[in-house]
N, C-alpha and C. Protein backbone atom coordinates (compact mmCIF):
# COMPACT_ATOMS: atom_id res chain seq x y z
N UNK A 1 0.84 -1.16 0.00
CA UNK A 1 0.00 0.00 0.00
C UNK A 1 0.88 1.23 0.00
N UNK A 2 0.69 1.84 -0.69
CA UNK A 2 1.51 3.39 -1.07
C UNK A 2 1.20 4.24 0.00
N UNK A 3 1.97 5.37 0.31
CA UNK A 3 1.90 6.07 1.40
C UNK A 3 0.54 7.28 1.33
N UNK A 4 0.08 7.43 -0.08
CA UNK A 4 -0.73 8.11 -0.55
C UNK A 4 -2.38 7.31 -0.29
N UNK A 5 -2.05 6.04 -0.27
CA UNK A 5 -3.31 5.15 0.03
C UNK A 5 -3.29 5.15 1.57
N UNK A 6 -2.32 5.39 2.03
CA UNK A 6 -2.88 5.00 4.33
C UNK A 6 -2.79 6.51 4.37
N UNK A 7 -2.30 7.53 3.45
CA UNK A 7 -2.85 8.82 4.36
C UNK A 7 -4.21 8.95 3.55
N UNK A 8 -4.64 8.27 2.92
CA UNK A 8 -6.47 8.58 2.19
C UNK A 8 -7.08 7.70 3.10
N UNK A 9 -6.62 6.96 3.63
CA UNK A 9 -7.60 5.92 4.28
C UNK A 9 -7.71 6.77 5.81
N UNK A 10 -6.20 7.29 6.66
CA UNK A 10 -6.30 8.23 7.81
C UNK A 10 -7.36 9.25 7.82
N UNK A 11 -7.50 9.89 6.57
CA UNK A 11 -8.17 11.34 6.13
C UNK A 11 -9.67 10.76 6.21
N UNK A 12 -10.15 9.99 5.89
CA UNK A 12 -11.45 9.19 5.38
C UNK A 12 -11.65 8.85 7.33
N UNK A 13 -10.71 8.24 7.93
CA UNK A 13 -10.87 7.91 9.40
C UNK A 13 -10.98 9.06 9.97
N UNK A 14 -10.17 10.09 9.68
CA UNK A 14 -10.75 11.24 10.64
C UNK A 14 -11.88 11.90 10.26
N UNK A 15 -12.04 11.73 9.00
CA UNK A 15 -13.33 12.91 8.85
C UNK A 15 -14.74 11.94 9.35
N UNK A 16 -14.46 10.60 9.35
CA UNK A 16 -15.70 9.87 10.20
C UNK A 16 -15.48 10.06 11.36
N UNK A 17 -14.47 10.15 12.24
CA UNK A 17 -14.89 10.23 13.45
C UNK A 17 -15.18 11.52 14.10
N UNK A 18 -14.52 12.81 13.31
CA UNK A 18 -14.97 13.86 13.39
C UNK A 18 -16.32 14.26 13.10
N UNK A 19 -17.23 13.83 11.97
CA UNK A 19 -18.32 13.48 11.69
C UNK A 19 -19.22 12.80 13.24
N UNK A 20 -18.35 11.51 13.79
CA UNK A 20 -19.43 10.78 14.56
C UNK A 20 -19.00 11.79 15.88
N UNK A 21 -18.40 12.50 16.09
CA UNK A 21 -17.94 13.43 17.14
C UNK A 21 -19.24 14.41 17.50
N UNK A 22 -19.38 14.90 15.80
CA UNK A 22 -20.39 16.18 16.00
C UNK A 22 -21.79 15.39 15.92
N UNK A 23 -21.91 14.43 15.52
CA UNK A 23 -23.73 13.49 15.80
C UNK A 23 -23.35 13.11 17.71
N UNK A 24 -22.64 12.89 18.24
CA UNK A 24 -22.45 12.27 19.77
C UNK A 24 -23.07 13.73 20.23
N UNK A 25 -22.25 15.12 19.90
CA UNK A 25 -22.54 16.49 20.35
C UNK A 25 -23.92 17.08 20.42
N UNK A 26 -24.50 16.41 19.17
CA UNK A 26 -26.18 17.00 18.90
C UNK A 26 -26.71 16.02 20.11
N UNK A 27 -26.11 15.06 20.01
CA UNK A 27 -26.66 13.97 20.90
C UNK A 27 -27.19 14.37 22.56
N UNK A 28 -26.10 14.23 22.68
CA UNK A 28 -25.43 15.17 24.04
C UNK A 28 -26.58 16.29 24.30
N UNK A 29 -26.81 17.47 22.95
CA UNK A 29 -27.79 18.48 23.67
C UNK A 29 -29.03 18.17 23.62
N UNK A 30 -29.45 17.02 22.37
CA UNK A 30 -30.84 16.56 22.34
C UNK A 30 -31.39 15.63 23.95
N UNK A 31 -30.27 15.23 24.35
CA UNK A 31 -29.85 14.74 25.30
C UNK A 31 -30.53 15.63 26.76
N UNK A 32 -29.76 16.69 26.91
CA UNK A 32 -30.24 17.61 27.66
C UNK A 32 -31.25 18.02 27.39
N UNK A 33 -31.42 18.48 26.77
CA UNK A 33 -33.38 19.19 26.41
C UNK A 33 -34.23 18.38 27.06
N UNK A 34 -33.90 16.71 26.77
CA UNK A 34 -35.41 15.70 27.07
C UNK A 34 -35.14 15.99 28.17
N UNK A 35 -33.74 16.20 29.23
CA UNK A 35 -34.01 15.66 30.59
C UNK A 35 -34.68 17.36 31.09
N UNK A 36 -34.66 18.27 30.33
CA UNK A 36 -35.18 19.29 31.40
C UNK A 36 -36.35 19.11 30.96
N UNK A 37 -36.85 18.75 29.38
CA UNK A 37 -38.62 18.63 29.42
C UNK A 37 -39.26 17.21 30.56
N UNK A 38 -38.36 16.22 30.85
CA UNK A 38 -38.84 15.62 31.81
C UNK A 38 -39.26 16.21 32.97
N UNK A 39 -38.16 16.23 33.52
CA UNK A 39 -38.19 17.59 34.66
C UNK A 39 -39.10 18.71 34.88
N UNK A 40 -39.69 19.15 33.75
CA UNK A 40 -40.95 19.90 33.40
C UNK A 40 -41.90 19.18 33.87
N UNK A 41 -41.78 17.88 33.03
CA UNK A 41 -43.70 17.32 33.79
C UNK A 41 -43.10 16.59 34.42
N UNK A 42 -42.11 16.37 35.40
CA UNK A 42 -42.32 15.68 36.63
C UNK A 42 -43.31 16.82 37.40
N UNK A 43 -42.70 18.17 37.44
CA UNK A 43 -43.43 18.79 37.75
C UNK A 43 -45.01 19.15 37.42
N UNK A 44 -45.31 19.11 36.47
CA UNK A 44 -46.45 19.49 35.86
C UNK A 44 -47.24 17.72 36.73
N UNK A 45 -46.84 17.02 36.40
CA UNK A 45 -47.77 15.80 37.16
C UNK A 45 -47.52 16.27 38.89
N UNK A 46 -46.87 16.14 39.06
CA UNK A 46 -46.83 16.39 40.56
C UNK A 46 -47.82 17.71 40.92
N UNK A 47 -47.96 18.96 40.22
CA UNK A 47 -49.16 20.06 40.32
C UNK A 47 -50.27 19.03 40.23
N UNK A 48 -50.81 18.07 39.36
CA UNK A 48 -51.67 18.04 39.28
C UNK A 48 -52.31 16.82 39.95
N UNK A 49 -51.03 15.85 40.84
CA UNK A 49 -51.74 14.99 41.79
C UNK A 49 -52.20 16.02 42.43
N UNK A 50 -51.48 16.73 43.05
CA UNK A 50 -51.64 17.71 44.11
C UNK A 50 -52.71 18.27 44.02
N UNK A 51 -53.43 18.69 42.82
CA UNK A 51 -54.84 19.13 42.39
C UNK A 51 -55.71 18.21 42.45
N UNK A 52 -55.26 17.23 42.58
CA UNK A 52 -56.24 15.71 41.73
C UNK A 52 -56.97 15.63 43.46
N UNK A 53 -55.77 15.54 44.33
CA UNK A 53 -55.84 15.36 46.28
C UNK A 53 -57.06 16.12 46.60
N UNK A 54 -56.67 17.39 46.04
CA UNK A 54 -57.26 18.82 46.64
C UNK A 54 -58.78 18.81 46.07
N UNK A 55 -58.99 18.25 44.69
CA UNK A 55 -60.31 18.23 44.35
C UNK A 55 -61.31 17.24 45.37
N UNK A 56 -60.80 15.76 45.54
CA UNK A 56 -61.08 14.81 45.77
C UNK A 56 -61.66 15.27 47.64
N UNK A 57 -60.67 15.92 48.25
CA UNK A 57 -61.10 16.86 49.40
C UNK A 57 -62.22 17.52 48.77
N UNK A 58 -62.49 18.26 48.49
CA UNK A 58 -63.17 19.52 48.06
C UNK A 58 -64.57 18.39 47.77
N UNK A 59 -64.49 17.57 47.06
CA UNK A 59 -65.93 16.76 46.60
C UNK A 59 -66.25 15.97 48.02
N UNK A 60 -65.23 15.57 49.23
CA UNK A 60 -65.91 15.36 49.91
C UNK A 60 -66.53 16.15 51.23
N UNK A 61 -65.95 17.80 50.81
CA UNK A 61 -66.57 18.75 51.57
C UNK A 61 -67.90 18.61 51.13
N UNK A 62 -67.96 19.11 50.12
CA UNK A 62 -69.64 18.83 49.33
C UNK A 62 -70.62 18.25 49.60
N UNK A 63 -70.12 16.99 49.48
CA UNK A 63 -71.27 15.99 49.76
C UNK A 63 -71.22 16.43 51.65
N UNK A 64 -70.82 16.39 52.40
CA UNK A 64 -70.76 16.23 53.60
C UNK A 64 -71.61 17.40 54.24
N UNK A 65 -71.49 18.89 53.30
CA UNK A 65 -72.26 20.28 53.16
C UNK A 65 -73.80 19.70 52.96
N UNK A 66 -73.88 19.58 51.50
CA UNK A 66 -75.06 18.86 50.83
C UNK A 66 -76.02 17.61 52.49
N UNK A 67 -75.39 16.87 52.95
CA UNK A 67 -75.68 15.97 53.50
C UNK A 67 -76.11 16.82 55.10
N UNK A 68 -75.66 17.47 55.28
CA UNK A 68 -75.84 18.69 56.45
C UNK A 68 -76.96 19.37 56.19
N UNK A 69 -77.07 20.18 54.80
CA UNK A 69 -78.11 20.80 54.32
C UNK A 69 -79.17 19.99 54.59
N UNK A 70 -79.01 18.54 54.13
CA UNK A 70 -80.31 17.83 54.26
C UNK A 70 -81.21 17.90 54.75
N UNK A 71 -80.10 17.41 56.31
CA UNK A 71 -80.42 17.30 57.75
C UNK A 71 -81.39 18.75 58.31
N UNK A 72 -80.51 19.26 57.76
CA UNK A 72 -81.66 20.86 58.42
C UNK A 72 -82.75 21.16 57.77
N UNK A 73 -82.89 20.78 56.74
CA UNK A 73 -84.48 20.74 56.30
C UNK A 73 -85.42 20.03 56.25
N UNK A 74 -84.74 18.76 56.42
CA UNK A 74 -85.75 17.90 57.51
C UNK A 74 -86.18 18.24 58.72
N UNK A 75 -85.09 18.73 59.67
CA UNK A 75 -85.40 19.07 61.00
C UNK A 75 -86.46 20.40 60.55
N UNK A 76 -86.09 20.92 59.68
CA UNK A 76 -87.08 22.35 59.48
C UNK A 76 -88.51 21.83 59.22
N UNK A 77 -88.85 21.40 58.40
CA UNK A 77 -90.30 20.31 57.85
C UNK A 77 -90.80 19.83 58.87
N UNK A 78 -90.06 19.36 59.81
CA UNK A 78 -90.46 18.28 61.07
C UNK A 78 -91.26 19.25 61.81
N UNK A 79 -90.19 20.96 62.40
CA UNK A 79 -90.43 21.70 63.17
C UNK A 79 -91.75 22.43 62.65
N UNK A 80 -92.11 22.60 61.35
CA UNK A 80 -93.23 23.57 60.77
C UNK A 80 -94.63 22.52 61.09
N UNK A 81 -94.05 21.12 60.77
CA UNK A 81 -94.96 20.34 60.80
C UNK A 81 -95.65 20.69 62.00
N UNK A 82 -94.94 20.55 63.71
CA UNK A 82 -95.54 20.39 64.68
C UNK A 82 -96.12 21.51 65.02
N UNK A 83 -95.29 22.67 64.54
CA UNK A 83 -95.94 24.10 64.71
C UNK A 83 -97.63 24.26 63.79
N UNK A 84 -97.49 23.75 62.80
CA UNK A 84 -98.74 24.02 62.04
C UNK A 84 -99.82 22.38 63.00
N UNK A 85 -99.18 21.60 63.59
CA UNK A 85 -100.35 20.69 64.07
C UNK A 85 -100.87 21.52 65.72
N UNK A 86 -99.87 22.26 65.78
CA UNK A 86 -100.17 22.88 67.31
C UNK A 86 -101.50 24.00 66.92
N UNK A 87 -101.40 24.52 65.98
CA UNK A 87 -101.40 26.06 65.32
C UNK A 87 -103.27 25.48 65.27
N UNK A 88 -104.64 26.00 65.90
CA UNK A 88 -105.51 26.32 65.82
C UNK A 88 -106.32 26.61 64.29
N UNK A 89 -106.85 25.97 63.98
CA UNK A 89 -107.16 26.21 62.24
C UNK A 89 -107.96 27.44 62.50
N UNK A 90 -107.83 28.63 61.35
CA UNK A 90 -108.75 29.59 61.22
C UNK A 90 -109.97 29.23 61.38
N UNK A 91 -110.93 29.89 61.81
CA UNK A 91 -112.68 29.55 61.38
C UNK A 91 -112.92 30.22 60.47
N UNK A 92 -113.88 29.82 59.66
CA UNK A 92 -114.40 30.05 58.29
C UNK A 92 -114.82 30.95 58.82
N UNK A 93 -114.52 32.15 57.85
CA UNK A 93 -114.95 33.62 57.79
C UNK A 93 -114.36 34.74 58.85
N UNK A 94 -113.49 34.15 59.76
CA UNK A 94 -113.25 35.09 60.84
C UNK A 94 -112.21 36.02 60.00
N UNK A 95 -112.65 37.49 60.50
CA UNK A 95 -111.36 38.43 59.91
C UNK A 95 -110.34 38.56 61.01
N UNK A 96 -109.51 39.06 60.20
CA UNK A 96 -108.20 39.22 60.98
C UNK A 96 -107.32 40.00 61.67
């Protein structure tokens, strides 16, 4: 092999690995980007267990409100009831 053939074959070796140098480099920053967009929605999921908690509270304030409300308008119905069975019926025609 002529000295002109191993420095074409060197030249051909460096410009590939210089080549696979700068694809490793893109690599490398494509590299970085995913891990900070991870890092993004680790966060972004973690807001929204945290929302997911906070709703799941909140629906069982509700019902527990709602279920309270109930209660007092039953007790209210109950109380009108006995008041209107206590309560003397008008007589027909009396004014007032």
């Amino acid at each position: 092999m002529s000295e002109l053939g191993v420095d074409g074959n060197f030249k051909r070796l460096e410009d590939e690995v210089n080549r696979l140098l700068e694809v490793l480099e893109q690599l490398r920053s494509e590299n970085q980007g995913l891990k900070e967009r991870v890092g993004q929605l680790e966060n972004i999921q973690s807001e929204l267990a945290n929302a997911q908690t906070r709703l799941s509270q909140m629906e069982g304030d509700l019902q527990e409100s709602q279920q309270s409300r109930n209660e007092v308008r039953t007790r209210l119905e109950r109380l009108i009831g006995v008041i209107e069975a206590a309560s003397p019926a008008p007589a027909a025609g009396a004014t007032g």
